[in-house]
PDB file of N, CA and C in Angstrom:
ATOM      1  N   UNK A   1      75.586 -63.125  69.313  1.00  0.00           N
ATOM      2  CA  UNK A   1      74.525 -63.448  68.377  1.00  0.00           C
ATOM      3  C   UNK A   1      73.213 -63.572  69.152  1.00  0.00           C
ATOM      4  N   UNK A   2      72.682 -62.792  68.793  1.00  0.00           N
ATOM      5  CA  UNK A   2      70.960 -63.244  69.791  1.00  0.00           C
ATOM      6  C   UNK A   2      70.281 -64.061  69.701  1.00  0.00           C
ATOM      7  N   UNK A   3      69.389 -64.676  69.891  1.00  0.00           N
ATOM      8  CA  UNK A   3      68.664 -66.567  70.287  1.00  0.00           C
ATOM      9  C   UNK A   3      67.465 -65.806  68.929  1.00  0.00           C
ATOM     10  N   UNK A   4      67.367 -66.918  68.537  1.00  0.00           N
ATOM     11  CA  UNK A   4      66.727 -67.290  67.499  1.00  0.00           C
ATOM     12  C   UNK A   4      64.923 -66.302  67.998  1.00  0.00           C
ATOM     13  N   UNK A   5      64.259 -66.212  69.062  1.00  0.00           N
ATOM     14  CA  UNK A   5      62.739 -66.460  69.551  1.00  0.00           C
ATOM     15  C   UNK A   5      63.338 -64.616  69.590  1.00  0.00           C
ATOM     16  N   UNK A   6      64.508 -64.289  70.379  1.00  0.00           N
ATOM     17  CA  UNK A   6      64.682 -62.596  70.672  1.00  0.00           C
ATOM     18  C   UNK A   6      64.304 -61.918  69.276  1.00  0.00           C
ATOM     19  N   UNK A   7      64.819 -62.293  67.506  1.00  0.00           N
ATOM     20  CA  UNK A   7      64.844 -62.154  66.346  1.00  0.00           C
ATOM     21  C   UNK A   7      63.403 -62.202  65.724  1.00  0.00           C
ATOM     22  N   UNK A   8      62.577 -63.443  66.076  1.00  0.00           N
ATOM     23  CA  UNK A   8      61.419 -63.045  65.871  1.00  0.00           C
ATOM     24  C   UNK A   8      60.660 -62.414  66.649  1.00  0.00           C
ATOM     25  N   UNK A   9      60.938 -62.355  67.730  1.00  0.00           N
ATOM     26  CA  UNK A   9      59.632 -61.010  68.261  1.00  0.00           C
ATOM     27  C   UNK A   9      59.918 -59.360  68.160  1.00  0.00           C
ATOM     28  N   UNK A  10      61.423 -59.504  67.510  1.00  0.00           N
ATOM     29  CA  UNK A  10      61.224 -58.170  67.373  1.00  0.00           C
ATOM     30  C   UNK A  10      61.080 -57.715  66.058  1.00  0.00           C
ATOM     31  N   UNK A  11      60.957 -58.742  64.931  1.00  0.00           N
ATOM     32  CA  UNK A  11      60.580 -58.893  64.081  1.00  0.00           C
ATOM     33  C   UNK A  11      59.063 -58.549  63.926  1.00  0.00           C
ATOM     34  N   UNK A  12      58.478 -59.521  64.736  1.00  0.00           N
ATOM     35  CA  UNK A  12      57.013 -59.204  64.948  1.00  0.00           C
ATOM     36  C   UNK A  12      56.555 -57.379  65.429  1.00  0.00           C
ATOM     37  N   UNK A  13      57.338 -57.272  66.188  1.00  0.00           N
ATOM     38  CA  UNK A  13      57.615 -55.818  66.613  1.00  0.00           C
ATOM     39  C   UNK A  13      57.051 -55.053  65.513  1.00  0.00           C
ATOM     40  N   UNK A  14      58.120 -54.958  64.606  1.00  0.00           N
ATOM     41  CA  UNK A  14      58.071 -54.481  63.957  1.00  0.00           C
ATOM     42  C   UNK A  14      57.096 -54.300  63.024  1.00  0.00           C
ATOM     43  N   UNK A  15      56.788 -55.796  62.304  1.00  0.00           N
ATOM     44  CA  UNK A  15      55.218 -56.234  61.188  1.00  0.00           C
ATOM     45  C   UNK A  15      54.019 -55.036  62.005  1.00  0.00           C
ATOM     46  N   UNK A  16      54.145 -55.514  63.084  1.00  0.00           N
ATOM     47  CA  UNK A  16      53.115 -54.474  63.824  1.00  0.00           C
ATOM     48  C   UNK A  16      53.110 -53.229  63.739  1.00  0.00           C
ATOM     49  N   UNK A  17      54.273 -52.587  63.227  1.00  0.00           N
ATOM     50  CA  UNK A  17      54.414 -51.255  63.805  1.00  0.00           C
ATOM     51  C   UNK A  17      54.705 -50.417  64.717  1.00  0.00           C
ATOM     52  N   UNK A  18      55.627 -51.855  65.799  1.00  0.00           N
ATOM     53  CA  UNK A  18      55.620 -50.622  66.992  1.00  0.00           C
ATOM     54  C   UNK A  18      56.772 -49.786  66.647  1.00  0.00           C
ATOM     55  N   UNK A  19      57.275 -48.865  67.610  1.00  0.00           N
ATOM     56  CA  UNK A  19      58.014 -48.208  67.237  1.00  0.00           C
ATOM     57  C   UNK A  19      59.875 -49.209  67.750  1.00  0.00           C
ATOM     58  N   UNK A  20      61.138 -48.237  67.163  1.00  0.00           N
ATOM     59  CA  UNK A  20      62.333 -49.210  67.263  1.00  0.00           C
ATOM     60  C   UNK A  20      62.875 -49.416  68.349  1.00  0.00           C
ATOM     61  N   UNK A  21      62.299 -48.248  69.474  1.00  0.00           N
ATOM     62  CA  UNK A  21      62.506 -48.840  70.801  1.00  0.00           C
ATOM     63  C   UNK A  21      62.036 -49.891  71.486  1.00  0.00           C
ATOM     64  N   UNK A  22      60.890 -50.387  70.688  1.00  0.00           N
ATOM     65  CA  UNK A  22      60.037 -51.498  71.373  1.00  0.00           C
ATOM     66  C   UNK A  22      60.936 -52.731  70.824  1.00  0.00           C
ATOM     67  N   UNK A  23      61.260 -52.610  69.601  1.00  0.00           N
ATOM     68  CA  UNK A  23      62.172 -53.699  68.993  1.00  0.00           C
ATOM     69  C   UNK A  23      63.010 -54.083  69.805  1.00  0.00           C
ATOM     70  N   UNK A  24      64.138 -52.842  70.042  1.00  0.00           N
ATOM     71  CA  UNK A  24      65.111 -53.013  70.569  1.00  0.00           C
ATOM     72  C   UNK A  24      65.280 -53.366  72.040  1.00  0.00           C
ATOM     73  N   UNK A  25      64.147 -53.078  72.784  1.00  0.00           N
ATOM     74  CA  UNK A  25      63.726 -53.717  74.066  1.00  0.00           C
ATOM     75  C   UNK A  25      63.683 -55.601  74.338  1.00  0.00           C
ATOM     76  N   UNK A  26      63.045 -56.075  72.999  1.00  0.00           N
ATOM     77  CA  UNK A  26      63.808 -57.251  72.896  1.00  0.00           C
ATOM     78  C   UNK A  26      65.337 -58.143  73.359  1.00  0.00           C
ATOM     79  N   UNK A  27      65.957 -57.195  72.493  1.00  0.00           N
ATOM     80  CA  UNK A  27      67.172 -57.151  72.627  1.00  0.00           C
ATOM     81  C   UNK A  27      67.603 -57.366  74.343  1.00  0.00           C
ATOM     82  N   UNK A  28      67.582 -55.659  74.482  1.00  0.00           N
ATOM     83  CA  UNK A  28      68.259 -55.560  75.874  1.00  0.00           C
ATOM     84  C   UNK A  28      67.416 -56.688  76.905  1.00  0.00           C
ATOM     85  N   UNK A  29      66.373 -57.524  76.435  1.00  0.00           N
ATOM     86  CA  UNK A  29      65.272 -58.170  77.812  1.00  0.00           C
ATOM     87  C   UNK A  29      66.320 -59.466  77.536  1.00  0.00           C
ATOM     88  N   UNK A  30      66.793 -59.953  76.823  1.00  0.00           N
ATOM     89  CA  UNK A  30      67.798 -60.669  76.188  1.00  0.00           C
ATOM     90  C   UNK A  30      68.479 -60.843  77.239  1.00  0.00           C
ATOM     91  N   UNK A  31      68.998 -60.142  77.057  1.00  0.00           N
ATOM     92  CA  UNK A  31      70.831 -59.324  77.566  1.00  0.00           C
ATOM     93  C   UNK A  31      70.522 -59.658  79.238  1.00  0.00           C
ATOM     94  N   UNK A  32      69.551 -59.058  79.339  1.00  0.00           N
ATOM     95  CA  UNK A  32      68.963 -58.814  81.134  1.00  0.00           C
ATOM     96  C   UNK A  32      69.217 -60.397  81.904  1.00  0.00           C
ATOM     97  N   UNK A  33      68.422 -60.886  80.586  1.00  0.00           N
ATOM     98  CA  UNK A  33      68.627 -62.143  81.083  1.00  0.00           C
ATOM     99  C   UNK A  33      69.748 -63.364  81.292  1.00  0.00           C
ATOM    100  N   UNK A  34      70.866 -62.553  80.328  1.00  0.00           N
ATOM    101  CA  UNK A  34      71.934 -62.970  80.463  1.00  0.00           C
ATOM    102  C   UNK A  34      72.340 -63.139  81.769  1.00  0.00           C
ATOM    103  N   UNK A  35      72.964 -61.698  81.895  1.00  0.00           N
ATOM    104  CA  UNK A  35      73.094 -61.370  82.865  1.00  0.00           C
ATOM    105  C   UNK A  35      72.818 -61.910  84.264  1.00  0.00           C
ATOM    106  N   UNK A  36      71.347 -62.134  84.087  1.00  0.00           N
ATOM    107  CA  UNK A  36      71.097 -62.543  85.615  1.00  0.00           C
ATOM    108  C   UNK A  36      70.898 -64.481  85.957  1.00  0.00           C
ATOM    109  N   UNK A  37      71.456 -65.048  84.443  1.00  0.00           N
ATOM    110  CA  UNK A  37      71.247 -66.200  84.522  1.00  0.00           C
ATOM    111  C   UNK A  37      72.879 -66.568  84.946  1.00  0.00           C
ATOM    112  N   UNK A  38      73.877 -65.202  84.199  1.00  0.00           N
ATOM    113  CA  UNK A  38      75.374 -65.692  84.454  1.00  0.00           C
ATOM    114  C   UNK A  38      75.807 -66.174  84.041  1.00  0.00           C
ATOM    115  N   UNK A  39      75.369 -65.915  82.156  1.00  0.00           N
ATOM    116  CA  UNK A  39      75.895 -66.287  80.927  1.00  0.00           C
ATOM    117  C   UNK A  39      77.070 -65.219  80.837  1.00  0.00           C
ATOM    118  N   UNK A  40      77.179 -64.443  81.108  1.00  0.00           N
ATOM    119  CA  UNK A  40      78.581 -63.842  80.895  1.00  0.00           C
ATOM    120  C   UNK A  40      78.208 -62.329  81.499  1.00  0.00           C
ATOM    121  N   UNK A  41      79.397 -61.831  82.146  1.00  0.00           N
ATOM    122  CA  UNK A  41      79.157 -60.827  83.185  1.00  0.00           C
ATOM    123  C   UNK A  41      79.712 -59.391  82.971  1.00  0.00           C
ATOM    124  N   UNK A  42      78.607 -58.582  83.671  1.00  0.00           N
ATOM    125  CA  UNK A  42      78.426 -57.573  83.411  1.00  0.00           C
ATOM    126  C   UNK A  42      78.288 -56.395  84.324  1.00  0.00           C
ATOM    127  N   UNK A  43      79.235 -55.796  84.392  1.00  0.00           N
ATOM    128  CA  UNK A  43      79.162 -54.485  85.874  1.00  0.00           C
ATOM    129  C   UNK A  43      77.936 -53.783  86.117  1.00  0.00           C
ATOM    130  N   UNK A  44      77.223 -53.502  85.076  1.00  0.00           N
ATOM    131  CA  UNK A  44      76.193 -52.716  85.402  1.00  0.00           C
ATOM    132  C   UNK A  44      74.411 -52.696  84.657  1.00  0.00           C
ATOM    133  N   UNK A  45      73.619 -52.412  85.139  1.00  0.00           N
ATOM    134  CA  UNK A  45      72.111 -52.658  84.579  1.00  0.00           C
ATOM    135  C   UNK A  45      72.889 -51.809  82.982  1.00  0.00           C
ATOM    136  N   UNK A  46      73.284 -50.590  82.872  1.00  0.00           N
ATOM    137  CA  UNK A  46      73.813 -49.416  82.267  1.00  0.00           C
ATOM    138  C   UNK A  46      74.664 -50.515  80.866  1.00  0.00           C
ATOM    139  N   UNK A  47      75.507 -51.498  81.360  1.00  0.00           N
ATOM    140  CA  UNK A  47      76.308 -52.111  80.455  1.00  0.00           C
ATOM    141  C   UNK A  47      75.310 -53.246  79.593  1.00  0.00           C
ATOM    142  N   UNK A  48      74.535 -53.924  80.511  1.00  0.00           N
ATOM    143  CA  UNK A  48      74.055 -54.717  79.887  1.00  0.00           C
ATOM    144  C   UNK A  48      72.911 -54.133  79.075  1.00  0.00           C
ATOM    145  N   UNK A  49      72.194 -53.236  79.153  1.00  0.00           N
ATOM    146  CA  UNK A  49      71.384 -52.130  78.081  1.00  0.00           C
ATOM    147  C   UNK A  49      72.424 -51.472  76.763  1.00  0.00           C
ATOM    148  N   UNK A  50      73.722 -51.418  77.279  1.00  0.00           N
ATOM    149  CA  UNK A  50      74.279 -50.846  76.017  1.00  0.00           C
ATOM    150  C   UNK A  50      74.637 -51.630  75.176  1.00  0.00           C
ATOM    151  N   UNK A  51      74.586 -53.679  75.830  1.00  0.00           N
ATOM    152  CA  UNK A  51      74.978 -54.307  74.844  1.00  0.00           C
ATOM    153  C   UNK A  51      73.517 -54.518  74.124  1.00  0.00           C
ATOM    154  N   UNK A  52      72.617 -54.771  74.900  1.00  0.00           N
ATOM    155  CA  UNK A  52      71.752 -55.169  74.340  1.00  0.00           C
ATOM    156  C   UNK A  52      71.327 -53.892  73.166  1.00  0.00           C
ATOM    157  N   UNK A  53      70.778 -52.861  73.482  1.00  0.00           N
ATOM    158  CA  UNK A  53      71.234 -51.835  71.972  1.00  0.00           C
ATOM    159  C   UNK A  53      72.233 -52.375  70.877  1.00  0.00           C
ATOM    160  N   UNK A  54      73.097 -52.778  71.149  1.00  0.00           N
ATOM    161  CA  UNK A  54      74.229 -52.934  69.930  1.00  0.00           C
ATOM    162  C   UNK A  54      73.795 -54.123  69.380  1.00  0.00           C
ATOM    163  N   UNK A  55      73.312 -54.988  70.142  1.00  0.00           N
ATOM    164  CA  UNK A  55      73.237 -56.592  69.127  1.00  0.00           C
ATOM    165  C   UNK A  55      71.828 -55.560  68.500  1.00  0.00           C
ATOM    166  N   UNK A  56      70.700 -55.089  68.952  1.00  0.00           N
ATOM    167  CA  UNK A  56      69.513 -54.655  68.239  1.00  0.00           C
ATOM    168  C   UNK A  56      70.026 -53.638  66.898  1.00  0.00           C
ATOM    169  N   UNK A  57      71.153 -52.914  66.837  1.00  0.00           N
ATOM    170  CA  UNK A  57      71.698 -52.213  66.062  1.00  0.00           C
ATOM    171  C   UNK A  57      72.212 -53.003  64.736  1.00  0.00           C
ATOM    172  N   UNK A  58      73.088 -54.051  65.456  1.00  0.00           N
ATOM    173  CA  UNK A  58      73.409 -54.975  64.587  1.00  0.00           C
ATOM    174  C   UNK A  58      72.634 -56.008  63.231  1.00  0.00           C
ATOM    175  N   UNK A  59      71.407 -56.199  63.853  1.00  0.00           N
ATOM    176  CA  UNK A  59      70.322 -56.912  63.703  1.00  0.00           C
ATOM    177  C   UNK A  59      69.226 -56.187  62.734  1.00  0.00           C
ATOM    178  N   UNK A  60      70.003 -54.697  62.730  1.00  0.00           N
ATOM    179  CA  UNK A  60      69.124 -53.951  61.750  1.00  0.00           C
ATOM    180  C   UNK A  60      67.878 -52.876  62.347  1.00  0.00           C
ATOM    181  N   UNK A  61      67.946 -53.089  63.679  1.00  0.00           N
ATOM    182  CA  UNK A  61      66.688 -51.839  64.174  1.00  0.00           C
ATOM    183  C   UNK A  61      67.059 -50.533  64.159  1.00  0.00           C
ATOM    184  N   UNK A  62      66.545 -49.893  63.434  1.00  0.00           N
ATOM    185  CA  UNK A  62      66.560 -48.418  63.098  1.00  0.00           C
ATOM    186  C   UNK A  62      66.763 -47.724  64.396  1.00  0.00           C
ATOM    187  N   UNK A  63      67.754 -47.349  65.414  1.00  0.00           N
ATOM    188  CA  UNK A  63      67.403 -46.796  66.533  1.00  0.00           C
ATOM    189  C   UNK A  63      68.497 -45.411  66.264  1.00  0.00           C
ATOM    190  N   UNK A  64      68.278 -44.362  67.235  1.00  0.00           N
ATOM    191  CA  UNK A  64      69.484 -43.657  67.219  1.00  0.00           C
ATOM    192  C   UNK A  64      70.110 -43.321  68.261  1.00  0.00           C
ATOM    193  N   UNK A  65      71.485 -43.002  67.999  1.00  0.00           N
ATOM    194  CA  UNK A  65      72.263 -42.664  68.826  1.00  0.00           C
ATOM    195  C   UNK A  65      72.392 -41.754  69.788  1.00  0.00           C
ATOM    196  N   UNK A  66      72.178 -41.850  71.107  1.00  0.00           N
ATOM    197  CA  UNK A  66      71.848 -41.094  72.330  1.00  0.00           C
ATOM    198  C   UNK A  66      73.449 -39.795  71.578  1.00  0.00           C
ATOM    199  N   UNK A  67      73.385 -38.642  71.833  1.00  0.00           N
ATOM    200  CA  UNK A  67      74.060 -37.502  71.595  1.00  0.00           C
ATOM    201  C   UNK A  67      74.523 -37.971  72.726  1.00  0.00           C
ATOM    202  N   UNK A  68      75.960 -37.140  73.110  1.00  0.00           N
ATOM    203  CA  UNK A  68      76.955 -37.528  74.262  1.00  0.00           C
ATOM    204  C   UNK A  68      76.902 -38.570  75.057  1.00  0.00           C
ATOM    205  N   UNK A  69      76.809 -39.738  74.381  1.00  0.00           N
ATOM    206  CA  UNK A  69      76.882 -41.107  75.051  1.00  0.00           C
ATOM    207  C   UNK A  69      78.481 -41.800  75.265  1.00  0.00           C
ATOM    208  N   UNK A  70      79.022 -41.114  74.640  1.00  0.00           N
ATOM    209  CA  UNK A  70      80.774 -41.458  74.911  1.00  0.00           C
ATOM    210  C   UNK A  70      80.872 -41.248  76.613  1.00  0.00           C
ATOM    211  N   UNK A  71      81.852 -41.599  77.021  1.00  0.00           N
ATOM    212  CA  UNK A  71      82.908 -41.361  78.587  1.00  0.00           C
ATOM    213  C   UNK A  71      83.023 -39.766  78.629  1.00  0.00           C
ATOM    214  N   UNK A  72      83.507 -39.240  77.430  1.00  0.00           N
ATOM    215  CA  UNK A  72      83.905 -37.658  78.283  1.00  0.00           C
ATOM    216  C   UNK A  72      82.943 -37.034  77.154  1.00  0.00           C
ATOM    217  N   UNK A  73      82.214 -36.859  76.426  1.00  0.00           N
ATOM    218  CA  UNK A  73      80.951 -35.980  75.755  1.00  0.00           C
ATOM    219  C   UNK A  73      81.742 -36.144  74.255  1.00  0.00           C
ATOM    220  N   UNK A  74      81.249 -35.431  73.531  1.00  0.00           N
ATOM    221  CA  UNK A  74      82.137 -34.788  72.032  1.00  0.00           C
ATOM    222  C   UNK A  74      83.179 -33.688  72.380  1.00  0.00           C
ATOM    223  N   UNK A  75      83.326 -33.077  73.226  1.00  0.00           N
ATOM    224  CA  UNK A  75      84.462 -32.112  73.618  1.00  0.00           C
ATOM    225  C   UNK A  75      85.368 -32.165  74.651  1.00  0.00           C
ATOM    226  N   UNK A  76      85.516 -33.414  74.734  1.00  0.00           N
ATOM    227  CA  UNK A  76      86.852 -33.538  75.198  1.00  0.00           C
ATOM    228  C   UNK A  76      87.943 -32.851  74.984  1.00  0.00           C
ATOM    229  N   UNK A  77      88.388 -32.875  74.651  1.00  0.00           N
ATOM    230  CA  UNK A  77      89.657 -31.640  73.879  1.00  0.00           C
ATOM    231  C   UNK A  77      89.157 -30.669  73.425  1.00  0.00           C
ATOM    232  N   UNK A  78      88.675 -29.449  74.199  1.00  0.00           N
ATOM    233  CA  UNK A  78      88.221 -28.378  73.636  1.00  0.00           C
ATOM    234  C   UNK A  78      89.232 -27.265  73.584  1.00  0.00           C
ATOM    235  N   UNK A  79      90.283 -27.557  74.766  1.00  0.00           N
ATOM    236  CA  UNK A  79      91.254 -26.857  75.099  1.00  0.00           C
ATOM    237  C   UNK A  79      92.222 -26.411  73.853  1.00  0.00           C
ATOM    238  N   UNK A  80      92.414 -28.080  73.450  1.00  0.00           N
ATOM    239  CA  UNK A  80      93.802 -28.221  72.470  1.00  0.00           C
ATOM    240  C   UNK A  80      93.022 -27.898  71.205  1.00  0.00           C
ATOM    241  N   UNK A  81      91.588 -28.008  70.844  1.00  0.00           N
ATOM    242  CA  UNK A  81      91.054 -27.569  69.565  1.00  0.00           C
ATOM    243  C   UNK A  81      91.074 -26.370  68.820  1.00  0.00           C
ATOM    244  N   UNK A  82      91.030 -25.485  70.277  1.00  0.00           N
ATOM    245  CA  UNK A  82      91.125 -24.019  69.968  1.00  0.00           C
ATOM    246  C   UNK A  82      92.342 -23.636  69.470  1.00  0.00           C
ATOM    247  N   UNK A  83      93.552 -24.026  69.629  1.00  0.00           N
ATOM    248  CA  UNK A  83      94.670 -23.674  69.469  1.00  0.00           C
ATOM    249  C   UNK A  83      94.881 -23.616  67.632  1.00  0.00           C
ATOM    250  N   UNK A  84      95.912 -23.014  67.369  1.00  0.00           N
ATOM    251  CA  UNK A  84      95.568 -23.197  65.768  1.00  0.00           C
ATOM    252  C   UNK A  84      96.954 -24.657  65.240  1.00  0.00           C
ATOM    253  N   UNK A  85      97.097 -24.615  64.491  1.00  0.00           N
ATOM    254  CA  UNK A  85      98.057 -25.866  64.457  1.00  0.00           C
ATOM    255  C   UNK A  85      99.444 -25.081  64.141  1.00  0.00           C
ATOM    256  N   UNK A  86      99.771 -23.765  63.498  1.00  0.00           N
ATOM    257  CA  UNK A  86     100.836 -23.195  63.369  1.00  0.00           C
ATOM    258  C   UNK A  86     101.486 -22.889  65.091  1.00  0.00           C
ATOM    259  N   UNK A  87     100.421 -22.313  66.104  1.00  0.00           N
ATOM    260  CA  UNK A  87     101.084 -22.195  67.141  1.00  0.00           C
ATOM    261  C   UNK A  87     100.777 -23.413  68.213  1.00  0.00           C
ATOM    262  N   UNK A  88     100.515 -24.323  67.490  1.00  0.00           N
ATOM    263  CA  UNK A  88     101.223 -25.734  68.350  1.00  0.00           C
ATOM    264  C   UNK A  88     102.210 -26.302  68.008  1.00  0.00           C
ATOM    265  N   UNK A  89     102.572 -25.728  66.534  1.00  0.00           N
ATOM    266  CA  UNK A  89     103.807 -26.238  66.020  1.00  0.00           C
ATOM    267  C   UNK A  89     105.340 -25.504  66.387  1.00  0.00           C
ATOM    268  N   UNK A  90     104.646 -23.755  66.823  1.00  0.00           N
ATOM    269  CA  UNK A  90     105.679 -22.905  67.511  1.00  0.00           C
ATOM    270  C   UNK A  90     105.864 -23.740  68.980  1.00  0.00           C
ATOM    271  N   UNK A  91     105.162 -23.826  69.389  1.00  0.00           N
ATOM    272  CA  UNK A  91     105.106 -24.085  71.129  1.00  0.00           C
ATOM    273  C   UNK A  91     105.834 -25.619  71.431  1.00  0.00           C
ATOM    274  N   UNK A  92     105.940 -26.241  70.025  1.00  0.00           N
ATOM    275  CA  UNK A  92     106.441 -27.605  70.516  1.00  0.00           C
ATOM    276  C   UNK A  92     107.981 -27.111  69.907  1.00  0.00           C
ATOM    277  N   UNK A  93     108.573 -26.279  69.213  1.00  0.00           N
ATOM    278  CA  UNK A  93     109.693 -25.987  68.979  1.00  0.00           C
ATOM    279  C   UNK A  93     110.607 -25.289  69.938  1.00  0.00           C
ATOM    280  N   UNK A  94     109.768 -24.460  70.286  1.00  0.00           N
ATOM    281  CA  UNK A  94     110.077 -23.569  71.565  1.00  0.00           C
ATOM    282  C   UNK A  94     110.348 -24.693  73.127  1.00  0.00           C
ATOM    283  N   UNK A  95     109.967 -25.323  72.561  1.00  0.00           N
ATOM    284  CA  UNK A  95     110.016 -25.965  74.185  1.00  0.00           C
ATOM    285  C   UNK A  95     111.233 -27.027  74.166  1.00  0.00           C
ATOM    286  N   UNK A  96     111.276 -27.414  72.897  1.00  0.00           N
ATOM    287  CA  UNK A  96     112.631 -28.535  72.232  1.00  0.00           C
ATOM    288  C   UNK A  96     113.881 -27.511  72.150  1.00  0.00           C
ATOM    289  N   UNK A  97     113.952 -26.063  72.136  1.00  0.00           N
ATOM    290  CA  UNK A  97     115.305 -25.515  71.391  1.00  0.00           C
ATOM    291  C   UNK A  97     115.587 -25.592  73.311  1.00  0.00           C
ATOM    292  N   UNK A  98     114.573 -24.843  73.734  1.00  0.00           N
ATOM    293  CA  UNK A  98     114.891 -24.843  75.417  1.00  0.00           C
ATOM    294  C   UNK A  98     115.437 -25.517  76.100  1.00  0.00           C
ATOM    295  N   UNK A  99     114.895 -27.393  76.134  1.00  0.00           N
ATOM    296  CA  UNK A  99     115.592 -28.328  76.491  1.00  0.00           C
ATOM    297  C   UNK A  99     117.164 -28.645  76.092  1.00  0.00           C
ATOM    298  N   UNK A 100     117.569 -28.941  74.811  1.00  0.00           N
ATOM    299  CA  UNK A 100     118.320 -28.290  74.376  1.00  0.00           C
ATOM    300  C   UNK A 100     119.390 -27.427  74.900  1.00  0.00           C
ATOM    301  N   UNK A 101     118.843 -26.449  75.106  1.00  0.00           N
ATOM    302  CA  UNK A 101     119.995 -25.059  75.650  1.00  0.00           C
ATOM    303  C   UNK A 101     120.201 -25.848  77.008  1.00  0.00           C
ATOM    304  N   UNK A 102     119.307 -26.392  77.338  1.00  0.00           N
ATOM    305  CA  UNK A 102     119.641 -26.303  79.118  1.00  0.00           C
ATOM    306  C   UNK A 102     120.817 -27.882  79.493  1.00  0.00           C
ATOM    307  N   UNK A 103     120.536 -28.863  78.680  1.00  0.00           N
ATOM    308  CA  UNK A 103     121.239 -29.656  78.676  1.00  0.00           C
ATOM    309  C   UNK A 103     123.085 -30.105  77.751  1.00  0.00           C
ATOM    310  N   UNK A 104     123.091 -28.695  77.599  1.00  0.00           N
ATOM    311  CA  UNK A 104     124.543 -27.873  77.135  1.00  0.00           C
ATOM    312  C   UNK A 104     125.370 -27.656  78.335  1.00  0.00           C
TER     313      UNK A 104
END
């Protein structure tokens, strides 16, 4: 939950017009400070910016979502996508009748 003073200034932020990164800078200056006071711990400058984004997300600031911000991108499985689902359904049969034969 963010401190009561983080809520209004980015509130104020906002009345003003700045834009939702400025809002949300709130946030993460928050977080920073967590962090370095050793309110609860955090591996990286990288982690404590991504929480601080999320409580600002939470809180209602219009921000958007960095494109490939996940661990492995949106295509992770590009390999197994291509495949069609009839011949993943051959290839997992084929490989079960095999086992099968061999343990006869």
């Amino acid at each position: 939950m963010p401190e009561k003073t983080t809520l209004r200034r980015a509130r104020r932020d906002r009345a003003e017009g700045k834009a939702a990164t400025t809002q949300a800078g709130e946030f993460v200056r928050e977080e920073m400070e967590h962090a370095k006071r050793g309110k609860h711990p955090v591996k990286s400058r990288k982690q404590a910016i991504a929480i601080g984004l999320s409580k600002a997300r939470r809180a209602g600031v219009k921000i958007p979502r960095k494109k490939g911000s996940t661990a492995r991108g949106r295509s992770g499985g590009s390999r197994s996508t291509s495949r069609s689902s009839a011949a993943k359904s051959r290839s997992g049969a084929s490989s079960r009748s095999r086992t099968s034969r061999r343990s006869r």
